[in-house]
N, C-alpha and C. Protein backbone atom coordinates (compact mmCIF):
# COMPACT_ATOMS: atom_id res chain seq x y z
N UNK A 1 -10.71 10.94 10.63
CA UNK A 1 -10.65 9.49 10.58
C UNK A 1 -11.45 8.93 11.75
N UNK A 2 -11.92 7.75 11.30
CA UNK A 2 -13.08 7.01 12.43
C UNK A 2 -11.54 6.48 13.71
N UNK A 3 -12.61 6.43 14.66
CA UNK A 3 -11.56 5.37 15.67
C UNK A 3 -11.69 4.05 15.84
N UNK A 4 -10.77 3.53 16.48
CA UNK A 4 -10.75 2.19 16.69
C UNK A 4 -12.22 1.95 17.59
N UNK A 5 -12.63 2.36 18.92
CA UNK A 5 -13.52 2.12 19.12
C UNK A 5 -14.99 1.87 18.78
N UNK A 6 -15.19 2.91 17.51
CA UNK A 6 -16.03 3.07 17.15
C UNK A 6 -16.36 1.99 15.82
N UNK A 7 -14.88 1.80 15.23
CA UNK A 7 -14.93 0.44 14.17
C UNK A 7 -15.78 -0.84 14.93
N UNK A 8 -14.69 -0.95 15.79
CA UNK A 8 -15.52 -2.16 16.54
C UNK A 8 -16.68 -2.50 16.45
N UNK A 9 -17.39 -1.12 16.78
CA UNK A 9 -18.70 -1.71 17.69
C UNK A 9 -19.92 -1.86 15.93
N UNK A 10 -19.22 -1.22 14.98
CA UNK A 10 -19.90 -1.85 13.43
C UNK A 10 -19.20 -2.76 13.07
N UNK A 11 -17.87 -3.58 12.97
CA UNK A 11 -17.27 -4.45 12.22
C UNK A 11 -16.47 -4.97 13.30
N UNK A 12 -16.27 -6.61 12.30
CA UNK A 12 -15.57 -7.66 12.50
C UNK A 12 -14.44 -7.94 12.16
N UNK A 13 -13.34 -7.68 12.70
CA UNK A 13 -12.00 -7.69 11.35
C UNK A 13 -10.94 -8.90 11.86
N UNK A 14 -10.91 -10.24 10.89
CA UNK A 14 -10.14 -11.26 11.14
C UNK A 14 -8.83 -11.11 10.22
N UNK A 15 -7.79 -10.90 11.47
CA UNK A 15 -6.59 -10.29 10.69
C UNK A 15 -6.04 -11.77 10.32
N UNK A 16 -5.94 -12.59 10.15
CA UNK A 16 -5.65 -13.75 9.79
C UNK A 16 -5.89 -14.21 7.81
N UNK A 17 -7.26 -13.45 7.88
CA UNK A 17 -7.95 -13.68 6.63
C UNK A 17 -8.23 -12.23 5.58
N UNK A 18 -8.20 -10.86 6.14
CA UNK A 18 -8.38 -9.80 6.50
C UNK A 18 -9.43 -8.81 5.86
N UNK A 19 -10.25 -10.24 5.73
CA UNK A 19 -11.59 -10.10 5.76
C UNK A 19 -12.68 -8.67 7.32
N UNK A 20 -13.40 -7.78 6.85
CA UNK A 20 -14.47 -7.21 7.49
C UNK A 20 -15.98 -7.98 6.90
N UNK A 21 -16.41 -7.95 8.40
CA UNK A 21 -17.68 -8.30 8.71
C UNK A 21 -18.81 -7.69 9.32
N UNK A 22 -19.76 -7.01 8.88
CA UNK A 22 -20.72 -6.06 9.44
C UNK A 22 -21.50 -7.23 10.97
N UNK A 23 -21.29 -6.08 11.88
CA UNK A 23 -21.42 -6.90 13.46
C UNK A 23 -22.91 -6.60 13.31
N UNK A 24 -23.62 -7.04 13.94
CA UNK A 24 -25.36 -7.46 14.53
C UNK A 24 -24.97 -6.23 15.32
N UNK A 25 -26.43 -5.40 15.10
CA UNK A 25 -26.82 -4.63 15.65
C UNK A 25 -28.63 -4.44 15.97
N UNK A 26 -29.02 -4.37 17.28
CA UNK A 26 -30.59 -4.25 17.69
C UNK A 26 -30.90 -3.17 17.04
N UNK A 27 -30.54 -2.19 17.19
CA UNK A 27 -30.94 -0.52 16.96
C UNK A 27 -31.09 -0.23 14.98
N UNK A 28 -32.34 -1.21 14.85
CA UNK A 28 -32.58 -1.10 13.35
C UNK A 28 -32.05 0.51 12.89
N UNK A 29 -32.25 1.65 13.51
CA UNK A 29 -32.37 2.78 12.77
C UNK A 29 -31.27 3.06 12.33
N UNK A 30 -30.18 2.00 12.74
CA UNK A 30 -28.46 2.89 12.50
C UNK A 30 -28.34 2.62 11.19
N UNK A 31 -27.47 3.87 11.12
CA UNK A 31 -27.06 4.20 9.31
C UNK A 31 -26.27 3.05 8.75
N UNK A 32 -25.73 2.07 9.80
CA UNK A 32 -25.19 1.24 9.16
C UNK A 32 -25.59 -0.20 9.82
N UNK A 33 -25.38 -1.14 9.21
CA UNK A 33 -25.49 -2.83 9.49
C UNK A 33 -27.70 -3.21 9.69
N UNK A 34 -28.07 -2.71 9.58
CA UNK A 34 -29.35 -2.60 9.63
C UNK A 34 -29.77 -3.64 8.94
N UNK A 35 -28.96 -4.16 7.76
CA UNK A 35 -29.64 -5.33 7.02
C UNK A 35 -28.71 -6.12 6.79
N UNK A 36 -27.11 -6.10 7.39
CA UNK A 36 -26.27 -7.02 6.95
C UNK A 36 -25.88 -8.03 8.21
N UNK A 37 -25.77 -8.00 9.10
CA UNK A 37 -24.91 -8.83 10.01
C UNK A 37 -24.21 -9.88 9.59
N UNK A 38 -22.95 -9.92 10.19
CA UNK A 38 -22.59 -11.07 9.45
C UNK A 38 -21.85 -11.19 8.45
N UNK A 39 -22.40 -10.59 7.21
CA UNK A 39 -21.87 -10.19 5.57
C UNK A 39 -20.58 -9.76 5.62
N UNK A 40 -20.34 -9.70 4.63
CA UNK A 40 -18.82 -9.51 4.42
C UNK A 40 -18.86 -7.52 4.20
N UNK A 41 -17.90 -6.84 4.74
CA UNK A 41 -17.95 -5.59 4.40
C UNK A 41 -17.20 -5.01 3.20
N UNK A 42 -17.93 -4.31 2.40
CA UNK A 42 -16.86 -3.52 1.56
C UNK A 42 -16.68 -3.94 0.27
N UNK A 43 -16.52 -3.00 -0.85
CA UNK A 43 -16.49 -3.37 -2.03
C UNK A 43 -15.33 -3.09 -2.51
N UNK A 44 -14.90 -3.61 -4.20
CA UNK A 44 -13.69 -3.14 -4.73
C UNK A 44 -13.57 -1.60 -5.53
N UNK A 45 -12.36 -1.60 -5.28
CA UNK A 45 -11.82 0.39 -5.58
C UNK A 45 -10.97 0.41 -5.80
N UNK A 46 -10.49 -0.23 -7.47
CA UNK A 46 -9.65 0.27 -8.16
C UNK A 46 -8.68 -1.05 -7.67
N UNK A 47 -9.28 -2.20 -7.05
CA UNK A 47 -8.37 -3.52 -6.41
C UNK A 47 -8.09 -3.01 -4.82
N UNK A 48 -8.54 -1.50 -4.35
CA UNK A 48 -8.34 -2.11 -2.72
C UNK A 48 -9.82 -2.15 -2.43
N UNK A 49 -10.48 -2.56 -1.24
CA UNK A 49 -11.58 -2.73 -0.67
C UNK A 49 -11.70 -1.42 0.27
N UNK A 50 -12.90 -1.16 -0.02
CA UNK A 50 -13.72 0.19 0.13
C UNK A 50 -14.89 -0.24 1.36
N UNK A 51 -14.70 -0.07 2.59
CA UNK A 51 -16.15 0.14 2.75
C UNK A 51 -16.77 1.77 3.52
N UNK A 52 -18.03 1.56 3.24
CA UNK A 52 -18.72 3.05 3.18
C UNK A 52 -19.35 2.80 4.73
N UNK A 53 -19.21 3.72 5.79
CA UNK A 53 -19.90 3.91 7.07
C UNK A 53 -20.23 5.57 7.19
N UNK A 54 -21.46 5.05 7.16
CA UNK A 54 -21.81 6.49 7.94
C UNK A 54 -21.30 7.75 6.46
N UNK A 55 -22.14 6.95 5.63
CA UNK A 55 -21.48 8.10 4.25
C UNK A 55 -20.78 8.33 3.73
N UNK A 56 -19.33 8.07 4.29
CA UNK A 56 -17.99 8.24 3.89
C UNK A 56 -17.21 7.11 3.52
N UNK A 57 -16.18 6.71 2.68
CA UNK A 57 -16.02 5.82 2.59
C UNK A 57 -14.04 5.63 3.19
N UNK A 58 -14.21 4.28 3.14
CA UNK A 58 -13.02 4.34 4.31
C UNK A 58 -11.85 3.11 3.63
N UNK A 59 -11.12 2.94 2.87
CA UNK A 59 -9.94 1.81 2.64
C UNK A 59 -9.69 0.94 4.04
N UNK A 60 -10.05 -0.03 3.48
CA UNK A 60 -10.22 -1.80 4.35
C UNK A 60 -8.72 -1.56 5.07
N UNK A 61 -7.75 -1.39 4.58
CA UNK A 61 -6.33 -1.68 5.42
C UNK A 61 -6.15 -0.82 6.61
N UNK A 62 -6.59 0.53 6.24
CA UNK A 62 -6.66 1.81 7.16
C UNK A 62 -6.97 1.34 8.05
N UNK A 63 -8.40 0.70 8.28
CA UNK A 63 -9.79 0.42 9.22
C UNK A 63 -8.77 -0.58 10.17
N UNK A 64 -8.40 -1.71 9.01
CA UNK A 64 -7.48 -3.08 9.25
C UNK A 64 -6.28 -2.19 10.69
N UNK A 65 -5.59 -1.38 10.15
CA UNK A 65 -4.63 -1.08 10.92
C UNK A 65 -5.32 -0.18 12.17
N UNK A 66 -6.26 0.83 11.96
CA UNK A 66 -6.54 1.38 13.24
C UNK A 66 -6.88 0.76 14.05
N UNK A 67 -8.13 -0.60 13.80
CA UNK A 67 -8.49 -1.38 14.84
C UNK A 67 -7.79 -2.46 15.82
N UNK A 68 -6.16 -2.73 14.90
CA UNK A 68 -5.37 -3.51 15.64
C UNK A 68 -4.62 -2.53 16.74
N UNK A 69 -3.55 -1.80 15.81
CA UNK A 69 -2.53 -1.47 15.91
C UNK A 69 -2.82 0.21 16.99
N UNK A 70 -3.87 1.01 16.24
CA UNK A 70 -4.46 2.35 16.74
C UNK A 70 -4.04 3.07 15.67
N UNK A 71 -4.04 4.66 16.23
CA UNK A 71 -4.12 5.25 15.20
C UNK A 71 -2.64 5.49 13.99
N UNK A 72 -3.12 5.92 13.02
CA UNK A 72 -1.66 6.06 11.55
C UNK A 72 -1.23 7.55 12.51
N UNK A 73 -0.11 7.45 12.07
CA UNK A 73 0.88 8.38 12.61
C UNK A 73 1.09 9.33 11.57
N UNK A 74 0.99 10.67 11.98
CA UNK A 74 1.22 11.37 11.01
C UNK A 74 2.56 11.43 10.08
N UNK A 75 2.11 11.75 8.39
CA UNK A 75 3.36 11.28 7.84
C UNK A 75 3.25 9.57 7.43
N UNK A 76 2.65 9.09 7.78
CA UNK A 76 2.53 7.39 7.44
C UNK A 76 1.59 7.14 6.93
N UNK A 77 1.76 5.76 6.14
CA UNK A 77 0.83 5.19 5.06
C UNK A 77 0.59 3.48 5.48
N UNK A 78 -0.40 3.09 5.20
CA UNK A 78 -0.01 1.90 5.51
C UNK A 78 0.28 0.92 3.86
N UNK A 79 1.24 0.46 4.12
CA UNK A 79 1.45 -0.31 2.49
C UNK A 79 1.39 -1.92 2.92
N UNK A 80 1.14 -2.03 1.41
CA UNK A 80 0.89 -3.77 1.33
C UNK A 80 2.13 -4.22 0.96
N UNK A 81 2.61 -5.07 1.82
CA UNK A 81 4.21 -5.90 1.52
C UNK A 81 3.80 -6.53 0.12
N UNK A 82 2.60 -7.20 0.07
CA UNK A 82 2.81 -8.17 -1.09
C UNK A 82 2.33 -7.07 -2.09
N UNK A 83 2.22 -5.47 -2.07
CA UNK A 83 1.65 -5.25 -3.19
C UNK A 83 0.28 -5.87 -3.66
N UNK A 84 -0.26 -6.28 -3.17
CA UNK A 84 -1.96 -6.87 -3.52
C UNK A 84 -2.96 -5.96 -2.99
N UNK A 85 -3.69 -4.77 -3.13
CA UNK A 85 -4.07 -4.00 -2.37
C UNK A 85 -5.23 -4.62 -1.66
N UNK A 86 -5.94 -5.63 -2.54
CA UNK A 86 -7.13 -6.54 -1.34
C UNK A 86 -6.50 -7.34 -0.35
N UNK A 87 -5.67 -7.82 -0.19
CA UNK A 87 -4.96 -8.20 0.67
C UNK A 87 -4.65 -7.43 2.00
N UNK A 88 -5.59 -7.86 2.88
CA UNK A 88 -5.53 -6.38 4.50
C UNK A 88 -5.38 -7.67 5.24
N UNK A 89 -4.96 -9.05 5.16
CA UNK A 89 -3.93 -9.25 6.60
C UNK A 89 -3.16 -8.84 7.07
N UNK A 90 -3.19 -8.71 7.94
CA UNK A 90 -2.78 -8.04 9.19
C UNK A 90 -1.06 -7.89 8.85
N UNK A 91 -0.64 -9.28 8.48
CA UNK A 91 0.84 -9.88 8.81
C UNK A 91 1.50 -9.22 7.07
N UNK A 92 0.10 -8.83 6.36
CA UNK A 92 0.50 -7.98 4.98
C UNK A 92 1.24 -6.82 4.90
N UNK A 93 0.07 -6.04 6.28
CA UNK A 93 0.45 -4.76 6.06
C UNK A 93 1.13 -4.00 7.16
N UNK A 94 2.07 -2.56 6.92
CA UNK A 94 2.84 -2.40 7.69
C UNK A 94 3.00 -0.39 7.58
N UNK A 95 3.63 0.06 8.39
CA UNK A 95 3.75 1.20 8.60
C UNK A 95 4.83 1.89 7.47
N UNK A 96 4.87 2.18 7.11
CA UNK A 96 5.49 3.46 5.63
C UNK A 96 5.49 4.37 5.53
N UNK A 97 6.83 5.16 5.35
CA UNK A 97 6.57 6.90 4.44
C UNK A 97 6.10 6.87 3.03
N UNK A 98 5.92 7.88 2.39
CA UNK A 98 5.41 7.90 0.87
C UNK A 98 6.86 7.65 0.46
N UNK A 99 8.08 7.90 0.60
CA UNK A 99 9.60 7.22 -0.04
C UNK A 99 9.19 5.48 0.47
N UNK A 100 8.99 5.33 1.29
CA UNK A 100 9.01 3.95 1.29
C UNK A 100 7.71 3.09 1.07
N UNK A 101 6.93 3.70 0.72
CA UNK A 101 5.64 3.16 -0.09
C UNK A 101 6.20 3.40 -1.34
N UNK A 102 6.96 4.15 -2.07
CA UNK A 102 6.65 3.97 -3.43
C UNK A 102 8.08 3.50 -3.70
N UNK A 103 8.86 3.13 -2.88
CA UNK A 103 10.00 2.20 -2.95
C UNK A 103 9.49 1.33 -3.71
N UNK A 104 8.38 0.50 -2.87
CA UNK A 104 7.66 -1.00 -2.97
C UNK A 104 6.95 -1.07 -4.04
N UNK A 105 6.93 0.02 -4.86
CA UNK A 105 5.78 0.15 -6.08
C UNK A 105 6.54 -1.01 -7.46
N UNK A 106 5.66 -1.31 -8.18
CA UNK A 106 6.00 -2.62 -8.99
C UNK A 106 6.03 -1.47 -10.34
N UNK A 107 6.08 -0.20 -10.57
CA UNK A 107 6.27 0.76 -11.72
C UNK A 107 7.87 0.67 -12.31
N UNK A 108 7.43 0.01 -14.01
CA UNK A 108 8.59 -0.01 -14.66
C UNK A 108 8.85 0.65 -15.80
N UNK A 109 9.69 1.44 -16.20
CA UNK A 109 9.81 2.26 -17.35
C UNK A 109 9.90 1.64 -18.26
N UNK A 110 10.27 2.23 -19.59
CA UNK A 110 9.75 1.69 -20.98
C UNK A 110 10.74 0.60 -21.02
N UNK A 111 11.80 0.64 -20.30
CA UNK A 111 13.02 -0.47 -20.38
C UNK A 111 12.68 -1.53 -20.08
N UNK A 112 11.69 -1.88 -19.24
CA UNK A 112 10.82 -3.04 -18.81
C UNK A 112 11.28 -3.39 -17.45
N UNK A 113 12.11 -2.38 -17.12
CA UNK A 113 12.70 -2.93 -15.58
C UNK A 113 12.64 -1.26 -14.53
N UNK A 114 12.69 -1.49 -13.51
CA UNK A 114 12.61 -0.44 -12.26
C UNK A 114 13.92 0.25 -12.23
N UNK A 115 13.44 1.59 -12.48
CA UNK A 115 14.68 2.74 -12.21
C UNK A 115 15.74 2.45 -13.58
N UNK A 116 15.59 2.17 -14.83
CA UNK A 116 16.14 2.08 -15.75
C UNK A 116 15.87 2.45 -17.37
N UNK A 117 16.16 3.58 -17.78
CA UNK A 117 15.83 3.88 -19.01
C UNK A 117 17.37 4.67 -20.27
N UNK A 118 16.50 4.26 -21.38
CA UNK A 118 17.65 4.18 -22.47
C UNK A 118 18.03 5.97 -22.69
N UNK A 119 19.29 5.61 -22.57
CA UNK A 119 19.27 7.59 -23.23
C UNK A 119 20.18 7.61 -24.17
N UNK A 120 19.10 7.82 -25.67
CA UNK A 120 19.68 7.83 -26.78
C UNK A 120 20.75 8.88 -26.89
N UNK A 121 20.98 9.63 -26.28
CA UNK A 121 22.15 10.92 -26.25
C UNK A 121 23.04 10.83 -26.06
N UNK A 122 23.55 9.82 -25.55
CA UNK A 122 24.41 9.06 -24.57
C UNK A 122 25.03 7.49 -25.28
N UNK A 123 23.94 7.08 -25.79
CA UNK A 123 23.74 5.45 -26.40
C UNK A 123 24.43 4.58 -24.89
N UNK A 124 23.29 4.96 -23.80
CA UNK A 124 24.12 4.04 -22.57
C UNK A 124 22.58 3.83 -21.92
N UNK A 125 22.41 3.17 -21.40
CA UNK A 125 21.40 3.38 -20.06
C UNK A 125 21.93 3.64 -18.88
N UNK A 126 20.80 4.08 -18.22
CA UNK A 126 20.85 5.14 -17.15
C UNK A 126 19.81 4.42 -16.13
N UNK A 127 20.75 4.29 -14.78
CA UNK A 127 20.12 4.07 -13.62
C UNK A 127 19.49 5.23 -12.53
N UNK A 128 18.81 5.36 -12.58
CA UNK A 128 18.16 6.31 -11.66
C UNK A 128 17.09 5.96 -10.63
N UNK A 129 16.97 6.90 -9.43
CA UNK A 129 16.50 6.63 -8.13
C UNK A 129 15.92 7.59 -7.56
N UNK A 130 14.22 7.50 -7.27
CA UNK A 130 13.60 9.00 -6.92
C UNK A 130 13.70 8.64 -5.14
N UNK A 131 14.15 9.81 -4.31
CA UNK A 131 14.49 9.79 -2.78
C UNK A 131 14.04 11.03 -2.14
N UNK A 132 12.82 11.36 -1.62
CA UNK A 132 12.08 12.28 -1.08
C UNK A 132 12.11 13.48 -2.44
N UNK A 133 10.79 12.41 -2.97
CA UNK A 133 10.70 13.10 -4.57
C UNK A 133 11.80 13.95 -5.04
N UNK A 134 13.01 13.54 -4.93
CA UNK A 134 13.91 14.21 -6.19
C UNK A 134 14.02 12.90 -6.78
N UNK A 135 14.98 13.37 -8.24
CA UNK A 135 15.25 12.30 -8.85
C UNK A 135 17.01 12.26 -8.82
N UNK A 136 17.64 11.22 -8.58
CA UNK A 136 19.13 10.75 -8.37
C UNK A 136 19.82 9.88 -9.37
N UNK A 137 20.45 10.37 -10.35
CA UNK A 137 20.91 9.89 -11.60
C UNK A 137 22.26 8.91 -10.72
N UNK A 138 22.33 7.84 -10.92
CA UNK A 138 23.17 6.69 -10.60
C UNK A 138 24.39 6.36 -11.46
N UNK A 139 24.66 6.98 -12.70
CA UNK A 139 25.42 6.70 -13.30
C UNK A 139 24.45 5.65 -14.69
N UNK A 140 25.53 5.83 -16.18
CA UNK A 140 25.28 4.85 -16.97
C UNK A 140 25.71 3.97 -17.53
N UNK A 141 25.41 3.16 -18.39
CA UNK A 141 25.59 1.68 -18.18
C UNK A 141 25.58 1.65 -19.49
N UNK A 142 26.48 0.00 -19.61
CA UNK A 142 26.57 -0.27 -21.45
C UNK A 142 25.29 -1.56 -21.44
N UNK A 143 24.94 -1.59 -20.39
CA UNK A 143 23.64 -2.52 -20.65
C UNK A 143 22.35 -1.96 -19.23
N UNK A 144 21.49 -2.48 -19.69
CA UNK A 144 20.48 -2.56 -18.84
C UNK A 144 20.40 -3.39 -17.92
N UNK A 145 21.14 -4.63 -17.77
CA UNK A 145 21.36 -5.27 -16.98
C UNK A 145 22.14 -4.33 -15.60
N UNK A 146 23.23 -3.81 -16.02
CA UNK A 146 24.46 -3.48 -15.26
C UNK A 146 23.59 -1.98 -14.62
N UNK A 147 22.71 -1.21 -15.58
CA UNK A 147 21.99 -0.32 -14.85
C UNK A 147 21.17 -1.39 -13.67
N UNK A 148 20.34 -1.61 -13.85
CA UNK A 148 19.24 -2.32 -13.21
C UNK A 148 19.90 -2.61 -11.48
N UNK A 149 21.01 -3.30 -11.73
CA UNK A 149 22.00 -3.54 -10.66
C UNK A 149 22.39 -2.39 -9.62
N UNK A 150 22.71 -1.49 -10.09
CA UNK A 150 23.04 -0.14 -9.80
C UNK A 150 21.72 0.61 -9.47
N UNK A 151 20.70 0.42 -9.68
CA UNK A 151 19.71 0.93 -8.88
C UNK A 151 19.05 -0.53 -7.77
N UNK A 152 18.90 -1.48 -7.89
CA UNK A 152 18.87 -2.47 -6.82
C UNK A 152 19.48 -2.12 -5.63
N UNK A 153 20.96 -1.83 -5.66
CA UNK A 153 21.74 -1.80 -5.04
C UNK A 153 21.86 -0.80 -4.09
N UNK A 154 21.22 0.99 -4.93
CA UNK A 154 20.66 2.02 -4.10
C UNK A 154 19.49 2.06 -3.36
N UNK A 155 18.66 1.12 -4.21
CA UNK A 155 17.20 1.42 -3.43
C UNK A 155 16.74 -0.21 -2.38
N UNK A 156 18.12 -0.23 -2.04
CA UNK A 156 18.27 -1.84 -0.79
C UNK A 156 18.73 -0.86 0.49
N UNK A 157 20.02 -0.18 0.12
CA UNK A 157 20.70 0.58 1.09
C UNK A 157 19.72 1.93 1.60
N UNK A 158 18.89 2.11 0.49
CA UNK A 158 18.21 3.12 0.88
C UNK A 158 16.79 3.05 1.44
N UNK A 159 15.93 1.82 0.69
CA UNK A 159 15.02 1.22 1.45
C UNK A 159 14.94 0.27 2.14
N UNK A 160 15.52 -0.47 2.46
CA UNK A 160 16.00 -1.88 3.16
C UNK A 160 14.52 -2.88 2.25
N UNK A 161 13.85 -3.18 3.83
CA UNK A 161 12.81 -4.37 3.11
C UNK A 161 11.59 -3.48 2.17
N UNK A 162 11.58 -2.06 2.03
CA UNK A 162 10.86 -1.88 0.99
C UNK A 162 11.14 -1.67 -0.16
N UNK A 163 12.61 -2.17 -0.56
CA UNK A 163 12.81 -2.20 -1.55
C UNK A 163 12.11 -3.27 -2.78
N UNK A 164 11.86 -3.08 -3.87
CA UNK A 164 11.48 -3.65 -4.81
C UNK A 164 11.83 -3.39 -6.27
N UNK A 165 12.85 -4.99 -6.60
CA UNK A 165 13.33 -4.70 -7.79
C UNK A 165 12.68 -4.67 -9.37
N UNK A 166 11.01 -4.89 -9.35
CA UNK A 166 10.25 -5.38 -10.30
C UNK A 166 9.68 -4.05 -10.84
C-alpha cells in the first residue's frame, strides 16, 4: 500500500466533499499528474472510485483514510456508514472488521428483509445471523415480521452502530 506521504505530494483530498484532486507537478516526466492538475482524480468501479497511480490502482476511501487518519490496521476495512461507496467523506467513513462491514451490508433474502427466510419444513420463518462467518439460527417465527425483530435485535447487541436492518 502507498503512504500517506507519498499521496500527498500527487493528490488533493477535501474530506469535507471527498473529492481527489491531481496536485501540479513541474517534473513533466512523472508517471502521474503530467497533464491533469487540478482535475478531479479517479474513476467509477463498480460505484466506488478508483484511481490508478503509478500503474496500480487504488480505492478513493483507502487513499481518503491513509492520508487523514494513517495507515489501515491490520484486520480492518474501511466501510461507508451511508453505504454509498462514492461517498469518501471523511465524516462517511470509518474503521471496521469484515463482521462489522458486512453487518452494514443492505443484502436481503428472498423474504425481502435482512436475516429472514421462509422454511417451508417448518411452515415458520426463520431468523438468522452470520457472526465471524458462521451462521446463528435465532429461532422461528409465525411471521416475518416477528423474525425480522429477532434478528434486529441480535445484530444491534452484536453490532452496535453497524448494525443495519435493510
Amino acid at each position: 500500500m502507498i503512504d500517506a506521504e507519498s499521496l500527498r505530494l500527487m493528490l488533493d483530498y477535501h474530506a469535507e466533499s471527498g473529492e481527489f484532486r491531481w496536485r501540479y507537478r513541474d517534473d513533466l516526466a512523472a508517471s502521474w499528474n503530467g497533464k491533469m492538475p487540478g482535475r478531479l482524480a479517479g474513476t467509477n468501479l463498480y460505484g466506488y472510485v478508483s484511481i490508478r497511480i503509478n500503474g496500480r490502482r487504488y480505492l478513493a476511501h483507502r487513499l481518503a483514510w491513509i492520508m487523514v487518519r494513517g495507515p489501515i490496521p491490520p484486520g480492518c476495512q474501511i466501510d461507508h456508514a451511508d453505504k454509498d461507496p462514492s461517498n469518501n467523506r471523511l465524516d462517511n467513513l470509518r474503521l471496521a472488521t469484515q463482521s462489522q462491514n458486512n453487518a452494514n451490508s443492505i443484502h436481503k433474502s428472498a423474504s425481502g428483509v435482512k436475516g429472514v427466510t421462509w422454511r417451508a419444513d417448518r411452515g415458520r420463518w426463520q431468523a438468522r445471523i452470520t457472526i465471524n462467518k458462521r451462521s446463528k439460527n435465532l429461532g422461528y417465527f409465525a411471521t416475518a415480521g416477528e423474525a425480522h425483530m429477532a434478528y434486529l435485535e441480535r445484530a444491534r447487541a452484536q453490532y452496535g452502530q453497524f448494525a443495519r436492518g435493510e
